[in-house]
N, C-alpha and C. Protein backbone atom coordinates (compact mmCIF):
# COMPACT_ATOMS: atom_id res chain seq x y z
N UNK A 1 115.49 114.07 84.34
CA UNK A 1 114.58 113.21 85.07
C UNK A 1 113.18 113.79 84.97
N UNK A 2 112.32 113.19 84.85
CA UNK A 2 110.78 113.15 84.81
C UNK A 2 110.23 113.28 85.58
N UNK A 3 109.34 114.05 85.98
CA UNK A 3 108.41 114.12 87.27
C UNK A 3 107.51 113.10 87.87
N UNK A 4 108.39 112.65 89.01
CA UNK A 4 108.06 111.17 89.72
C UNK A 4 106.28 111.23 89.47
N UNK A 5 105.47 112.53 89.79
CA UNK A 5 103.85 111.96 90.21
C UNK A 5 103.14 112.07 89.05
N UNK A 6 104.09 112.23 87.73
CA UNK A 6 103.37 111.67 86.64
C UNK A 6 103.32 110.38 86.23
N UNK A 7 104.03 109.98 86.29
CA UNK A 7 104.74 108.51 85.99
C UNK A 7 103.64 107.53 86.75
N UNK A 8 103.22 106.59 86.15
CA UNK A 8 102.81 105.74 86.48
C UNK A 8 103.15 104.76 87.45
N UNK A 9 103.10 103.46 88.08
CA UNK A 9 103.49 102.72 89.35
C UNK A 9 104.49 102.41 88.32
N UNK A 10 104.21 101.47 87.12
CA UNK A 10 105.01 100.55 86.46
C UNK A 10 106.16 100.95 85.76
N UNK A 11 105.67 102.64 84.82
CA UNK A 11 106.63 103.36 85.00
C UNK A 11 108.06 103.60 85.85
N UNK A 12 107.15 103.82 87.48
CA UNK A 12 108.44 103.71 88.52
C UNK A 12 109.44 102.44 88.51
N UNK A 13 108.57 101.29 88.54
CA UNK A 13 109.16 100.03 88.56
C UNK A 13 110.18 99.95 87.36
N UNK A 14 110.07 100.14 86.35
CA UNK A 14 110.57 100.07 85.33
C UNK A 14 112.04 101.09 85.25
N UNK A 15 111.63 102.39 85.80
CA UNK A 15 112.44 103.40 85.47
C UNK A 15 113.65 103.21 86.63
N UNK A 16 113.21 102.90 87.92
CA UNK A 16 114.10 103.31 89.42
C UNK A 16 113.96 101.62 89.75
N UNK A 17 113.23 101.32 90.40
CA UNK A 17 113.27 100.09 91.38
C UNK A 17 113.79 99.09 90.91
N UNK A 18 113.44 98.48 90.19
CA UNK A 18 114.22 97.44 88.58
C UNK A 18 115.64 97.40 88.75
N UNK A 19 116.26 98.79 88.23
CA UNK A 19 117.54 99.09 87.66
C UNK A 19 118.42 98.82 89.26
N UNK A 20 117.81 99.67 90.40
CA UNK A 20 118.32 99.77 91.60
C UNK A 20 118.80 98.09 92.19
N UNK A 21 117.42 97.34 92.08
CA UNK A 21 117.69 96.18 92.54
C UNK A 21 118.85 95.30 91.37
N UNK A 22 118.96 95.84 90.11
CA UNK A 22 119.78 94.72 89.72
C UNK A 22 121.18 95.66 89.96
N UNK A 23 121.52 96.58 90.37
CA UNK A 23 122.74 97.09 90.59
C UNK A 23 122.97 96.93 92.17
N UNK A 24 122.21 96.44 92.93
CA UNK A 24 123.06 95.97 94.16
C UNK A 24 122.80 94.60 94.45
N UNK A 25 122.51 93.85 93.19
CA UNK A 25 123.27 92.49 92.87
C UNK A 25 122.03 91.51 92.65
N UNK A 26 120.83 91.67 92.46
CA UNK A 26 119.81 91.11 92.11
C UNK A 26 119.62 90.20 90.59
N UNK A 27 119.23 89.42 90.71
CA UNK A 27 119.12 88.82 88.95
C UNK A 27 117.83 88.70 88.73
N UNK A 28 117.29 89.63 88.20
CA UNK A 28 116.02 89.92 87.54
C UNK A 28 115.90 88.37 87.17
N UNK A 29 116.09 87.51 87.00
CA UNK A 29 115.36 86.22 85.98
C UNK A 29 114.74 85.23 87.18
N UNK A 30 116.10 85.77 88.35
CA UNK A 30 116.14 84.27 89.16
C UNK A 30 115.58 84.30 90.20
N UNK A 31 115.35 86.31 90.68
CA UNK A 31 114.70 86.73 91.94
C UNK A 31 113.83 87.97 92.14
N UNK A 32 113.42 87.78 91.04
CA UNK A 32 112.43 88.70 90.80
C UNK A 32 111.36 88.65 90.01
N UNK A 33 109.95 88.55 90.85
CA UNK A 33 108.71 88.45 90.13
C UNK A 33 107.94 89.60 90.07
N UNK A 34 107.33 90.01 88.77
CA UNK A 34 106.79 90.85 88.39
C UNK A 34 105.19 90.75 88.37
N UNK A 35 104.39 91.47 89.15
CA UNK A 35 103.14 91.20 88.92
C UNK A 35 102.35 89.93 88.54
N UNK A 36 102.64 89.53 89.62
CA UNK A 36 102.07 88.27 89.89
C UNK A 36 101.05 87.75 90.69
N UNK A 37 99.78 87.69 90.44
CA UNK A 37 98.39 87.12 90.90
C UNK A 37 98.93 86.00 92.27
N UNK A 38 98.36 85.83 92.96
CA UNK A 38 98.37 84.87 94.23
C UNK A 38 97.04 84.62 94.68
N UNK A 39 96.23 85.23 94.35
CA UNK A 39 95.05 84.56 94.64
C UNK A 39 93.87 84.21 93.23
N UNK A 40 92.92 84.77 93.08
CA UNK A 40 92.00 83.99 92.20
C UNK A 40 91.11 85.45 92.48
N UNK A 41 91.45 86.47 93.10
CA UNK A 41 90.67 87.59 93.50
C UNK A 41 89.07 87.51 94.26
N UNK A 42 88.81 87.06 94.71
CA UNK A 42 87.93 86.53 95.48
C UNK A 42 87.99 87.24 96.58
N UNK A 43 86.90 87.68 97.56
CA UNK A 43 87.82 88.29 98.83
C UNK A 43 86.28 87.37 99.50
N UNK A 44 86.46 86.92 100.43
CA UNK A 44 85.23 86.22 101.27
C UNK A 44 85.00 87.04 102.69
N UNK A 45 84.29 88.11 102.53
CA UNK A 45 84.01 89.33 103.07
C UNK A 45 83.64 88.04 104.82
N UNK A 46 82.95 87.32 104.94
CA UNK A 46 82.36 86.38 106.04
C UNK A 46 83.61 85.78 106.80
N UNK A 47 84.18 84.79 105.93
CA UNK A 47 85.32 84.79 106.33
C UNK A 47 86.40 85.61 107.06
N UNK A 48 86.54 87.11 106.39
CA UNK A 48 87.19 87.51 106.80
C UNK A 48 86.92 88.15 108.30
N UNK A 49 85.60 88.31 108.47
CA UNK A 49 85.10 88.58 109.62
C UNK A 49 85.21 87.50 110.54
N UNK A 50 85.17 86.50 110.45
CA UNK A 50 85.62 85.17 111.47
C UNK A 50 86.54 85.12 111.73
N UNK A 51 87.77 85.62 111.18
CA UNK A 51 89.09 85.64 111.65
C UNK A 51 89.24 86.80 112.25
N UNK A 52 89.01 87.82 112.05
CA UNK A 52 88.82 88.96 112.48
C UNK A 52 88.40 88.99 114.20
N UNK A 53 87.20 88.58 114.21
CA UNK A 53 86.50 88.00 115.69
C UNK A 53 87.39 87.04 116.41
N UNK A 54 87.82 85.86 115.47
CA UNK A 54 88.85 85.25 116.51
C UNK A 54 90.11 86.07 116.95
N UNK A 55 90.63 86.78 115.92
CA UNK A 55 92.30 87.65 116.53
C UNK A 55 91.37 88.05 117.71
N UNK A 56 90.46 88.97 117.46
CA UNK A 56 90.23 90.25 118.63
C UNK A 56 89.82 89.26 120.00
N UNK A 57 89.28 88.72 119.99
CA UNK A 57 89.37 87.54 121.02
C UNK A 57 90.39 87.15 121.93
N UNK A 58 92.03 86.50 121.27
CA UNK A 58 92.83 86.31 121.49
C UNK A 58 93.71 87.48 122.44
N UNK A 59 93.25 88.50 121.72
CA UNK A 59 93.76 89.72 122.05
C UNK A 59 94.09 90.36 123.95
């Protein structure tokens, strides 16, 4: 075995997490997504402060 804090994230994924999840019964095709974007990377710094102000509000 290889020294985990060389190894890269994807490395890990690839080497341990992957293999683990399809041996306690996972189907890589049908339930498992790999690096996958969900946003458009954008972060709306203003926005996020308006929600921010409303939680603490609520609070």
């Amino acid at each position: 075995m290889s020294d985990k804090k060389s190894l890269s994230e994807r490395d890990i994924c690839t080497k341990y997490i992957t293999p683990a999840l399809e041996t306690s019964g996972w189907n890589k095709h049908t339930q498992l997504l790999e690096e996958v974007s969900f946003t458009d990377g954008k972060i709306y710094q203003e926005a996020l402060k308006e929600l921010e102000q409303e939680l603490y509000q609520r609070a």
